[in-house]
Protein backbone atom coordinates (compact mmCIF):
# COMPACT_ATOMS: atom_id res chain seq x y z
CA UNK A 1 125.71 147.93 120.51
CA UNK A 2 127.61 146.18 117.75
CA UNK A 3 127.00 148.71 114.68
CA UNK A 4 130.60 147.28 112.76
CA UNK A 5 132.34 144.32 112.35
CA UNK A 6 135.24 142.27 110.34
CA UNK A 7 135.03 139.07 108.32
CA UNK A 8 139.03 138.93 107.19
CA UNK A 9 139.34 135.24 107.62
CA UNK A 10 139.17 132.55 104.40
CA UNK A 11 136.15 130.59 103.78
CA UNK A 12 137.17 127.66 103.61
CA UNK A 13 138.99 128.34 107.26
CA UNK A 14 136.09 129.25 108.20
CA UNK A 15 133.88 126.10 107.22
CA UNK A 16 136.17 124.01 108.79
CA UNK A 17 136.36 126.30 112.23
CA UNK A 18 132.32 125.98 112.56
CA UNK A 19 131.85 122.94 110.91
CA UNK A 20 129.43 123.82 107.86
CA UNK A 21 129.43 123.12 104.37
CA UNK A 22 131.19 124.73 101.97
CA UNK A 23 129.07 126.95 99.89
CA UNK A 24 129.38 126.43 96.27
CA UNK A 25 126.72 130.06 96.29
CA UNK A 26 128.54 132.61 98.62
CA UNK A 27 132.36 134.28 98.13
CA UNK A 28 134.07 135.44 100.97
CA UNK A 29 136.52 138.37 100.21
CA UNK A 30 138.18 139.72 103.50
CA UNK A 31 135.87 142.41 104.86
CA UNK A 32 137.45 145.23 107.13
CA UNK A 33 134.53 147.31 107.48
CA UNK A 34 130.66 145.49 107.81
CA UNK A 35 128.12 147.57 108.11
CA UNK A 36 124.27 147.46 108.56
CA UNK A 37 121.99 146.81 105.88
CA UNK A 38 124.63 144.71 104.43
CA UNK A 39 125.13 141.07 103.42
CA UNK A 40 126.75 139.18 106.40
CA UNK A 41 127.61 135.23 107.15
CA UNK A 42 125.41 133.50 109.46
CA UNK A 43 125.59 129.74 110.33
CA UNK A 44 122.14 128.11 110.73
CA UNK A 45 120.95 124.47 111.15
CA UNK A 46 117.41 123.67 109.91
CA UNK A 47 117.01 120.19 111.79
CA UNK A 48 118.19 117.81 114.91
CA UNK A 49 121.50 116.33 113.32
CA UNK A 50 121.87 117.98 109.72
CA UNK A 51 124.95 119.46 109.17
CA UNK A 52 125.31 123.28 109.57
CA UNK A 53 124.91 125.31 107.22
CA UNK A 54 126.10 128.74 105.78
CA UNK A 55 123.91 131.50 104.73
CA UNK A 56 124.38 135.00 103.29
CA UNK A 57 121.56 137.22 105.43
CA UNK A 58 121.16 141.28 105.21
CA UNK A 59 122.62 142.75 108.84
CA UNK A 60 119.00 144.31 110.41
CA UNK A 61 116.62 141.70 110.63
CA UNK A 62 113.24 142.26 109.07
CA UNK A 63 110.09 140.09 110.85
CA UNK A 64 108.16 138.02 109.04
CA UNK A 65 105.06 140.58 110.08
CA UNK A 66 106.76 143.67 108.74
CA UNK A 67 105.38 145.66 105.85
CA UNK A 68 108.28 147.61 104.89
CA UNK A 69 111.45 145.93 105.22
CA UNK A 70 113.64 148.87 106.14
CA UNK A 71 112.16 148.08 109.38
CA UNK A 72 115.66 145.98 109.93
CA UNK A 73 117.51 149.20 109.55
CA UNK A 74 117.12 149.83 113.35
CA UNK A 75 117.71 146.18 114.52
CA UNK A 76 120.85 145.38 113.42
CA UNK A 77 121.06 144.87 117.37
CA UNK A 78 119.01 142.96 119.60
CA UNK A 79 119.53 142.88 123.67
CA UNK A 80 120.14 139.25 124.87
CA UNK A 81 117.91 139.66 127.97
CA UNK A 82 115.05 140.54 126.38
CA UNK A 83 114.65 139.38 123.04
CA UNK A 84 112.89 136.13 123.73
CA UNK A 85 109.85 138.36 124.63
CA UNK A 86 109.77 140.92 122.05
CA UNK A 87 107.58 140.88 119.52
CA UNK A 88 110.32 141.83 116.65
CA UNK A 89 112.42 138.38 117.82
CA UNK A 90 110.74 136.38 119.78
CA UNK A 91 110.15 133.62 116.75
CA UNK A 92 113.35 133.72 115.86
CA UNK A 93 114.45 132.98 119.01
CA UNK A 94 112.52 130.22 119.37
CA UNK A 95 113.23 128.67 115.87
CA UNK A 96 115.38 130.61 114.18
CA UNK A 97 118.96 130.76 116.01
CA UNK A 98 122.27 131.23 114.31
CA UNK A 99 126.00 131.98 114.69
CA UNK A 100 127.43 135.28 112.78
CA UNK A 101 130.69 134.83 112.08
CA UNK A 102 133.20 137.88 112.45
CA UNK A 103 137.18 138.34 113.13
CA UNK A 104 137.20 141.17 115.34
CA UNK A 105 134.06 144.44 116.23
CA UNK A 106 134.76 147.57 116.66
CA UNK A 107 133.34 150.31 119.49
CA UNK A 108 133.54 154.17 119.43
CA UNK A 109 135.00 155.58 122.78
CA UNK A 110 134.22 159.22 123.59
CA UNK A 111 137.05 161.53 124.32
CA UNK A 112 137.50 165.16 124.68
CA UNK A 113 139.21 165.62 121.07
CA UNK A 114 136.41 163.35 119.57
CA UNK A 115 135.39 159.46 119.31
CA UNK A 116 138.22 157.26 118.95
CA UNK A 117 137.28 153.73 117.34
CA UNK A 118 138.95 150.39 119.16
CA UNK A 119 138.73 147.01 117.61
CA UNK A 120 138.20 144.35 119.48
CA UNK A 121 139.83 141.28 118.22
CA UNK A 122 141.30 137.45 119.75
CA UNK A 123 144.78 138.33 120.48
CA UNK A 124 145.48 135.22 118.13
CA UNK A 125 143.05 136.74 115.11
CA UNK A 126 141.21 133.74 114.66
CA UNK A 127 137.64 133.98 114.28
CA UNK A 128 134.45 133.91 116.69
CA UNK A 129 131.00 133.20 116.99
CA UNK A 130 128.39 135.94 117.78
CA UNK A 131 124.97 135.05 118.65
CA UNK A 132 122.50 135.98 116.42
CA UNK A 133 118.79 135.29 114.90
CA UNK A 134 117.86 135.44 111.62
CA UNK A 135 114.33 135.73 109.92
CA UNK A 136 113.42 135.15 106.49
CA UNK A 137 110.99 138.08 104.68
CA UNK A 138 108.32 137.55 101.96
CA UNK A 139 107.75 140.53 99.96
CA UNK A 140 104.19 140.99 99.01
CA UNK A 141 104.51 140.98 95.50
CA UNK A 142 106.50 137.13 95.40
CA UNK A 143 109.82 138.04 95.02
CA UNK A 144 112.70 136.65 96.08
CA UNK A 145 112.66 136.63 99.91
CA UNK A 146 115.30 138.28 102.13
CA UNK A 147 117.03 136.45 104.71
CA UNK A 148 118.44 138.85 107.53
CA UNK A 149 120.29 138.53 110.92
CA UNK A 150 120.62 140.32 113.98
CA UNK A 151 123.55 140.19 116.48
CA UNK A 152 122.46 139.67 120.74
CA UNK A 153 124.08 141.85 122.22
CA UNK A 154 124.99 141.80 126.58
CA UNK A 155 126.62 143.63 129.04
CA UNK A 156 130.42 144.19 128.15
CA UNK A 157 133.36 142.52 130.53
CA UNK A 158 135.98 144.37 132.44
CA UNK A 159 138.18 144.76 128.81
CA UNK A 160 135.03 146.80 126.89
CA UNK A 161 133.38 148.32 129.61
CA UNK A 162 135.22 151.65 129.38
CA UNK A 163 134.30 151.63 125.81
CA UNK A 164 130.98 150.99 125.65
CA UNK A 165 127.79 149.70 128.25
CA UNK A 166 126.91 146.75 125.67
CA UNK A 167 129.35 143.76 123.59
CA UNK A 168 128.01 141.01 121.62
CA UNK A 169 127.88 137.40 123.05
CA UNK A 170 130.55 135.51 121.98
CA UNK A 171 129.64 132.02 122.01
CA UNK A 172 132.50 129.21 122.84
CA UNK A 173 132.26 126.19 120.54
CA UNK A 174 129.82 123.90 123.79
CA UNK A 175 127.59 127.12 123.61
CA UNK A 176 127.79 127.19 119.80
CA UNK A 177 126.09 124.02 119.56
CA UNK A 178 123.30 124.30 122.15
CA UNK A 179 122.65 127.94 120.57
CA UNK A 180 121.84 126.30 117.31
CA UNK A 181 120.31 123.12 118.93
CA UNK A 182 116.54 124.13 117.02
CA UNK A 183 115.27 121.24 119.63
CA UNK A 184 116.16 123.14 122.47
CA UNK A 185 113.41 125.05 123.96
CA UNK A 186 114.34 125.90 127.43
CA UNK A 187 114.49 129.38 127.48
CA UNK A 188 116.57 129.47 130.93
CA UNK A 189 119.52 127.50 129.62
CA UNK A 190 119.26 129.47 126.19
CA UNK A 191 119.57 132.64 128.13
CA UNK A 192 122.40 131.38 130.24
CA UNK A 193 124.51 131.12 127.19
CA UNK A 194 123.43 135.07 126.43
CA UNK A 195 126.69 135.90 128.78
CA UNK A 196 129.88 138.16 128.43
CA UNK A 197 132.98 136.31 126.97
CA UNK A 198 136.02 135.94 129.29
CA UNK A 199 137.52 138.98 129.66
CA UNK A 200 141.00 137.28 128.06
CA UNK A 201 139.74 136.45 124.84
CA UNK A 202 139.71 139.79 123.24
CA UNK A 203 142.41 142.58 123.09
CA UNK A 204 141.48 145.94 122.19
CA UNK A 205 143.61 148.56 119.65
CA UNK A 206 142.98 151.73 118.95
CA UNK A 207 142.15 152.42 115.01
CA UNK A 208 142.85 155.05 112.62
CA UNK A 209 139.42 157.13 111.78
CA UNK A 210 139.37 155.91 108.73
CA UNK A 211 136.90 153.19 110.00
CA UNK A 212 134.63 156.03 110.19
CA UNK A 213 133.46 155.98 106.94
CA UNK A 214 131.19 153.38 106.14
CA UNK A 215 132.32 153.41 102.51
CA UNK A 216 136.02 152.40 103.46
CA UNK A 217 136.91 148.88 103.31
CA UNK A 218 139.94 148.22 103.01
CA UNK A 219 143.04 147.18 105.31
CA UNK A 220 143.76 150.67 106.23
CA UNK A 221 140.22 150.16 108.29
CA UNK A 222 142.00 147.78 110.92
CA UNK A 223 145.45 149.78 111.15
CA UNK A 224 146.47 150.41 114.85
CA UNK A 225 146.63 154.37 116.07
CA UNK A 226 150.04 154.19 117.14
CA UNK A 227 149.86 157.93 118.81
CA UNK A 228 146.70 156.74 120.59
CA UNK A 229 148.41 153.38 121.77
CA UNK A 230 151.21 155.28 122.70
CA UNK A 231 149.04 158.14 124.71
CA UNK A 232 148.15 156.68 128.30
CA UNK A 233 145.63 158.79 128.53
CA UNK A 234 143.52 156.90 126.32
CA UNK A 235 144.67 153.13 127.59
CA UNK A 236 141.76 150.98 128.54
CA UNK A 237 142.23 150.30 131.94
């Protein structure tokens, strides 16, 4: 699963990496530390040949059925190869496709002494694409609705697999479009894009445990464990 993420990059780099608007409604300060139930940045686009948009959405999507919306607590996640079919996401995957935008994800790895948490980042730091669907949630008594996400999720490459048995889909900039392509309704090529990214694009450090805590977010969060680096015993190989 994904279950953290970063969003360090500038907005405005980031509008003109995935070609949306610039929001005049959304600030991005650098984020070291996402977690679930929180606001994250999705890229949508509501119709053949509009220009993309960006869209503040709570991480854990909520379906447009549910009756409680901590329901999105527990799907902050949802697994590539099946989500067309479930219930939870199958509308959204249909309709309601988007890009979450995030600088690097982190994964626990389970050692002897404890977990050890590894970021997984482009070597370069730039930013990436995750798949993702988003849903947007009418409370019963007409308030304002909720917009929220949730990140696809695949089998990891050769660089995460000692980490962890799932990664989120990465999407290159072709598969970016055809993802958000709302007149695209062949599930078979939509699925083909649900596919681990090249094992180069990502490096992996380890990270001090200060990531831990939820409540941290701040630089310290992304900080390389030099003694773990260091330790081959604890190299992914």
């Amino acid at each position: 699963m994904c279950g953290r993420f970063t969003l360090r990059t500038p907005l405005n780099v980031l509008a003109e990496t995935f070609f949306f608007e610039m929001p005049a409604d959304i600030s991005q300060p650098p984020r070291y530390n996402i977690a679930p139930t929180q606001p994250i940045l999705a890229v949508i686009q509501t119709a053949e040949g509009e220009r993309r948009q960006a869209i503040s959405a709570r991480w854990g999507l909520i379906p447009s059925w549910a009756k409680d919306p901590a329901i999105g607590n527990r799907m902050i996640n949802a697994r590539s190869e099946t989500a067309h079919q479930k219930p939870s996401f199958r509308a959204a995957f249909r309709r309601r496709r988007c890009l979450l935008l995030a600088d690097g994800y982190y994964e626990w790895q389970k050692l002897a002494d404890g977990k050890q948490p590894w970021l997984f980042h482009r070597g370069d730091d730039q930013p990436f694409a995750m798949a993702g669907l988003w849903e947007q949630w009418k409370p019963a008594d007409q308030s304002e609705p909720i917009c929220s996400a949730t990140i696809l999720t695949t089998s990891p490459n050769t660089l995460s697999a000692p980490i962890h048995d799932r990664m989120p889909v990465i999407l290159d900039e072709s598969a970016q479009q055809s993802w958000l392509d709302l007149a695209n309704e062949d599930l078979d090529q939509l699925g083909s894009l649900l596919k681990p990214c090249d094992q180069g694009l990502l490096v992996a450090d380890p990270v001090s445990s200060h990531v831990n805590n939820p409540r941290h977010e701040d630089a310290q969060c992304v900080r390389i464990d030099g003694e773990r680096r260091d330790d081959g015993e604890h190299e992914l190989v």
